[in-house]
C-alpha atoms as a PDB file:
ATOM      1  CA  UNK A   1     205.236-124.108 -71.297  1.00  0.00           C
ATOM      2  CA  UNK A   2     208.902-125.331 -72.398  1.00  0.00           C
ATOM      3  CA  UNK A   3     211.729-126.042 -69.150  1.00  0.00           C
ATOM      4  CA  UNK A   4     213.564-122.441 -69.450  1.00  0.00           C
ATOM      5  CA  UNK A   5     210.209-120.646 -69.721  1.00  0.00           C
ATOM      6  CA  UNK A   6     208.739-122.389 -66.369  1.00  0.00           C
ATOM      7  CA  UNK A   7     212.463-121.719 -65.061  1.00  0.00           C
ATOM      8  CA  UNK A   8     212.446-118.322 -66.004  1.00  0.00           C
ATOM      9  CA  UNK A   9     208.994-117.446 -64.534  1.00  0.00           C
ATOM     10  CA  UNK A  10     210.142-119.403 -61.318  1.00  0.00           C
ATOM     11  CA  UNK A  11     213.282-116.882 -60.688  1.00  0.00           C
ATOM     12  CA  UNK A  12     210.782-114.121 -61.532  1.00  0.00           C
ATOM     13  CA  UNK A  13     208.256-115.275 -58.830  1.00  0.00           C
ATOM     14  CA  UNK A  14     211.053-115.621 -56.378  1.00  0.00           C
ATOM     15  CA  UNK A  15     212.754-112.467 -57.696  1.00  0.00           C
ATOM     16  CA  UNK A  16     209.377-110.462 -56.956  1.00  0.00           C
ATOM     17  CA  UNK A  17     208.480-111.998 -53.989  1.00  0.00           C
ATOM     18  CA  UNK A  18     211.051-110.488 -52.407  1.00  0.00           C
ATOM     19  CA  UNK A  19     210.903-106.638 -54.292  1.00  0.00           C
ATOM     20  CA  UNK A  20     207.257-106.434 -53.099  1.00  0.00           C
ATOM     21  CA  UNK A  21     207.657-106.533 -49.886  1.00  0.00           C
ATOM     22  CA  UNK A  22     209.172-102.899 -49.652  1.00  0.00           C
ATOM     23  CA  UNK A  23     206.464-101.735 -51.965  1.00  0.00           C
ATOM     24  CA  UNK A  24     203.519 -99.023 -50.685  1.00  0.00           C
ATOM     25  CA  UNK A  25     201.692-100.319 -53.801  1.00  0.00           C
ATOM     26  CA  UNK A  26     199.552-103.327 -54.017  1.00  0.00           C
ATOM     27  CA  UNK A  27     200.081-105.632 -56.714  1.00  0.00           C
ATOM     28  CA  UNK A  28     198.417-108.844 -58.011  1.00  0.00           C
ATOM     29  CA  UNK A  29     199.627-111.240 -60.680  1.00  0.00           C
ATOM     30  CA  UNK A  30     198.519-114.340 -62.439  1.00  0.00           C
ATOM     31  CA  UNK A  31     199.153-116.330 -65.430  1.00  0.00           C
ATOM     32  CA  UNK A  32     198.140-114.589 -69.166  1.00  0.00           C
ATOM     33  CA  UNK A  33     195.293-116.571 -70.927  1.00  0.00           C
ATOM     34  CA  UNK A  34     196.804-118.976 -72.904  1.00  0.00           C
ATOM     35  CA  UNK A  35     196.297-117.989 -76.433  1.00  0.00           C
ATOM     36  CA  UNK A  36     198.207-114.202 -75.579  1.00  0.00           C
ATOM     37  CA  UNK A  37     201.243-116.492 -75.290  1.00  0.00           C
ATOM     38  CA  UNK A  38     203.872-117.351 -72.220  1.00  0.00           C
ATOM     39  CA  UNK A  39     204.040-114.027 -69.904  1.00  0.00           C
ATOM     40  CA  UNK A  40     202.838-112.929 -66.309  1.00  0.00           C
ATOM     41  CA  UNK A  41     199.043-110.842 -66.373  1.00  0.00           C
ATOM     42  CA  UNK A  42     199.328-107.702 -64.216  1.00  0.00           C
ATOM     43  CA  UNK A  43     195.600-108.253 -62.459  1.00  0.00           C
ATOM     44  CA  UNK A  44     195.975-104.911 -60.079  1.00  0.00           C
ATOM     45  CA  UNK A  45     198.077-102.284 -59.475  1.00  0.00           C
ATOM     46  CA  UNK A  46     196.674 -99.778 -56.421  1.00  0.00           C
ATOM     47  CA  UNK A  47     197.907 -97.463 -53.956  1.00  0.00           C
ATOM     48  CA  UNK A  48     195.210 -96.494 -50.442  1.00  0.00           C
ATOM     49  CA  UNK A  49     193.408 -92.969 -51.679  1.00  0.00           C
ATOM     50  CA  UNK A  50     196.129 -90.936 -48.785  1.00  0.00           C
ATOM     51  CA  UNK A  51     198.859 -92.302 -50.996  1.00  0.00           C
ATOM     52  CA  UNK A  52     197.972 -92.080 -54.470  1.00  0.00           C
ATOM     53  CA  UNK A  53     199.553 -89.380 -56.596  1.00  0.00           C
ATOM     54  CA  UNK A  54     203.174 -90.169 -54.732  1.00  0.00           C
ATOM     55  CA  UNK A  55     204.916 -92.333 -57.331  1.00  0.00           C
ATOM     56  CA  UNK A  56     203.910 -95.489 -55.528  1.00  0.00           C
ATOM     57  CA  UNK A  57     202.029 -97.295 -58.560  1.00  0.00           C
ATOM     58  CA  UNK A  58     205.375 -96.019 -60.944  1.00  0.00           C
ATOM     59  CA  UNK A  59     208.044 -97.509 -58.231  1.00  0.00           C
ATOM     60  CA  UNK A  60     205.832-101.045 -58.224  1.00  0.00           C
ATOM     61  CA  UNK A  61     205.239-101.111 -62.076  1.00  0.00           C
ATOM     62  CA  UNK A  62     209.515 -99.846 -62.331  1.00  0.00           C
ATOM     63  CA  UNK A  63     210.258-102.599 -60.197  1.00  0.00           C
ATOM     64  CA  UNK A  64     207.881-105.300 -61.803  1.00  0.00           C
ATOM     65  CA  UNK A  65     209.886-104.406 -65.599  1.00  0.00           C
ATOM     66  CA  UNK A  66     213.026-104.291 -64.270  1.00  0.00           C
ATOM     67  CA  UNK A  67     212.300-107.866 -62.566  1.00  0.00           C
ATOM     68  CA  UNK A  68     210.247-109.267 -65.868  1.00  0.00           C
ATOM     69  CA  UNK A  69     213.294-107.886 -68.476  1.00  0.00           C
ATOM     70  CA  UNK A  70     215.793-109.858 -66.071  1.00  0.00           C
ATOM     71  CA  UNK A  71     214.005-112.841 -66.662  1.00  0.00           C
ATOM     72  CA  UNK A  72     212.620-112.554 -69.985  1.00  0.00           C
ATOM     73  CA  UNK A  73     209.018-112.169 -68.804  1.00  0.00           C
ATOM     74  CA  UNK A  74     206.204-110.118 -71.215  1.00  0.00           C
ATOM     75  CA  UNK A  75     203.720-108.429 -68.832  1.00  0.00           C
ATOM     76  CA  UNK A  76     200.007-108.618 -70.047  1.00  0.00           C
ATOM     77  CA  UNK A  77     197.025-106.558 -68.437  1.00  0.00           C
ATOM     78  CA  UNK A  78     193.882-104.911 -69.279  1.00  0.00           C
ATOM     79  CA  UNK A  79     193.866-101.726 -68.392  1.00  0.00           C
ATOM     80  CA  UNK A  80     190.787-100.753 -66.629  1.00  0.00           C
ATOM     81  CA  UNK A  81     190.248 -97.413 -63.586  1.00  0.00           C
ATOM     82  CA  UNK A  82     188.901 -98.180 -60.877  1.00  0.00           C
ATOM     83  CA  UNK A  83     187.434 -94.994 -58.819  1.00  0.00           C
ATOM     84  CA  UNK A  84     187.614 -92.947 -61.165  1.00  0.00           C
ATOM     85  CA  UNK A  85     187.455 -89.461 -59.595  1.00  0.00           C
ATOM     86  CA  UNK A  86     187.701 -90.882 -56.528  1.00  0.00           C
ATOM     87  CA  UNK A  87     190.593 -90.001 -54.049  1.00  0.00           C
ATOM     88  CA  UNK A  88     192.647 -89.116 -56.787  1.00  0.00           C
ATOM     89  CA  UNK A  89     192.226 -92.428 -58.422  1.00  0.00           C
ATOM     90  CA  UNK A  90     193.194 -92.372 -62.548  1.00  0.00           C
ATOM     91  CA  UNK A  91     190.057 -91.677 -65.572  1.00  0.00           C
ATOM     92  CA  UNK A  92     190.239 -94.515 -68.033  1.00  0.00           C
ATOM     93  CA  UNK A  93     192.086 -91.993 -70.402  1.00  0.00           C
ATOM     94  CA  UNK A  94     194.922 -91.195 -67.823  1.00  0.00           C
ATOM     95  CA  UNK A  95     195.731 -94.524 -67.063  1.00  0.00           C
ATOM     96  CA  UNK A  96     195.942 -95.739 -70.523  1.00  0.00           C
ATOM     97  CA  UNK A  97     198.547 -92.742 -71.164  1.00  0.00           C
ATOM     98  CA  UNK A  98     200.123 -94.049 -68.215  1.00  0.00           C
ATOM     99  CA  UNK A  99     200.427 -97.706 -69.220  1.00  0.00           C
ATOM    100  CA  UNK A 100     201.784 -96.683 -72.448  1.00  0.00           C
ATOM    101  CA  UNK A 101     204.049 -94.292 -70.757  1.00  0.00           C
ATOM    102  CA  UNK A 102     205.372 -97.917 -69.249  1.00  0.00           C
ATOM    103  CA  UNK A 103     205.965 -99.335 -72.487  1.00  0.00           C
ATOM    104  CA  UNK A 104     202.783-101.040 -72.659  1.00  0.00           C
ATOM    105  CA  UNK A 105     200.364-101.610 -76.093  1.00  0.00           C
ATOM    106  CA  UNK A 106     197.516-103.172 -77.115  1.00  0.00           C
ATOM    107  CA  UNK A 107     197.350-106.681 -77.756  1.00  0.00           C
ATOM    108  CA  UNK A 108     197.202-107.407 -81.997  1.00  0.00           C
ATOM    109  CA  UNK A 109     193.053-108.546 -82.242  1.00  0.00           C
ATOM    110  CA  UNK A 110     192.601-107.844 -78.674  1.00  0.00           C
ATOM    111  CA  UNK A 111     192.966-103.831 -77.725  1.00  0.00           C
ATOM    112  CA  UNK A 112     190.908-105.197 -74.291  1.00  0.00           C
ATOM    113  CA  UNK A 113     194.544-107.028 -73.472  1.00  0.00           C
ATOM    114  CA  UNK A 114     197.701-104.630 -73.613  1.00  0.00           C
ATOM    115  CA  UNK A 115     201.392-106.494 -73.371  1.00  0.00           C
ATOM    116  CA  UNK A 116     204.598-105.252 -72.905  1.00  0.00           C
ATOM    117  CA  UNK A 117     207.510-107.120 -74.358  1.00  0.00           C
ATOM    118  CA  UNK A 118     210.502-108.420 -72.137  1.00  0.00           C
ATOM    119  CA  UNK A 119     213.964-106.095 -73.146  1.00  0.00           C
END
């Protein structure tokens, strides 16, 4: 990883660490497999079953964009539902509208990996 890009995801850690704090959503990050390029992989986004359907996920995933286009940071994830069906949790189909709603696509060779681009 070149100097600016380890800078750059530095500020973005710091940047988040303190946006998530006020968030009702839970949100888990970790570094993209190498070969999808420099980045930050989305590994959960959830709200508790009472909450879900209140615009919690969309204020974390607003927040995370606005943070990661600051800084230059692509955002990878593969977009899987969890509990489906269950407490209002997202089908597979939903949350895939959803994602690209967010700006997100699939990864070129990979449509398991979706990425969306820093603005």
């Amino acid at each position: 990883m070149r100097v600016k890009q380890l800078q750059e995801n530095v500020g973005f850690r710091r940047d988040w660490n303190r946006a998530k704090k006020s968030l009702a959503a839970q949100v888990t990050l970790d570094q993209p497999d190498p070969h999808l390029g420099d980045g930050v992989y989305i590994d959960l986004i959830s709200t508790a079953g009472a909450q879900r359907g209140q615009g919690h996920g969309t204020q974390a995933m607003n927040a995370l964009m606005k943070i990661a286009d600051r800084h230059s940071i692509d955002l990878f994830l593969s977009p899987e539902a969890l509990g489906q069906g269950r407490d209002g949790a997202l089908s597979q189909q939903a949350l895939e509208k959803w994602y690209k709603r967010q700006g997100f696509e699939p990864v070129e060779n990979d449509d398991r990996v979706w990425v969306r681009r820093s603005r």
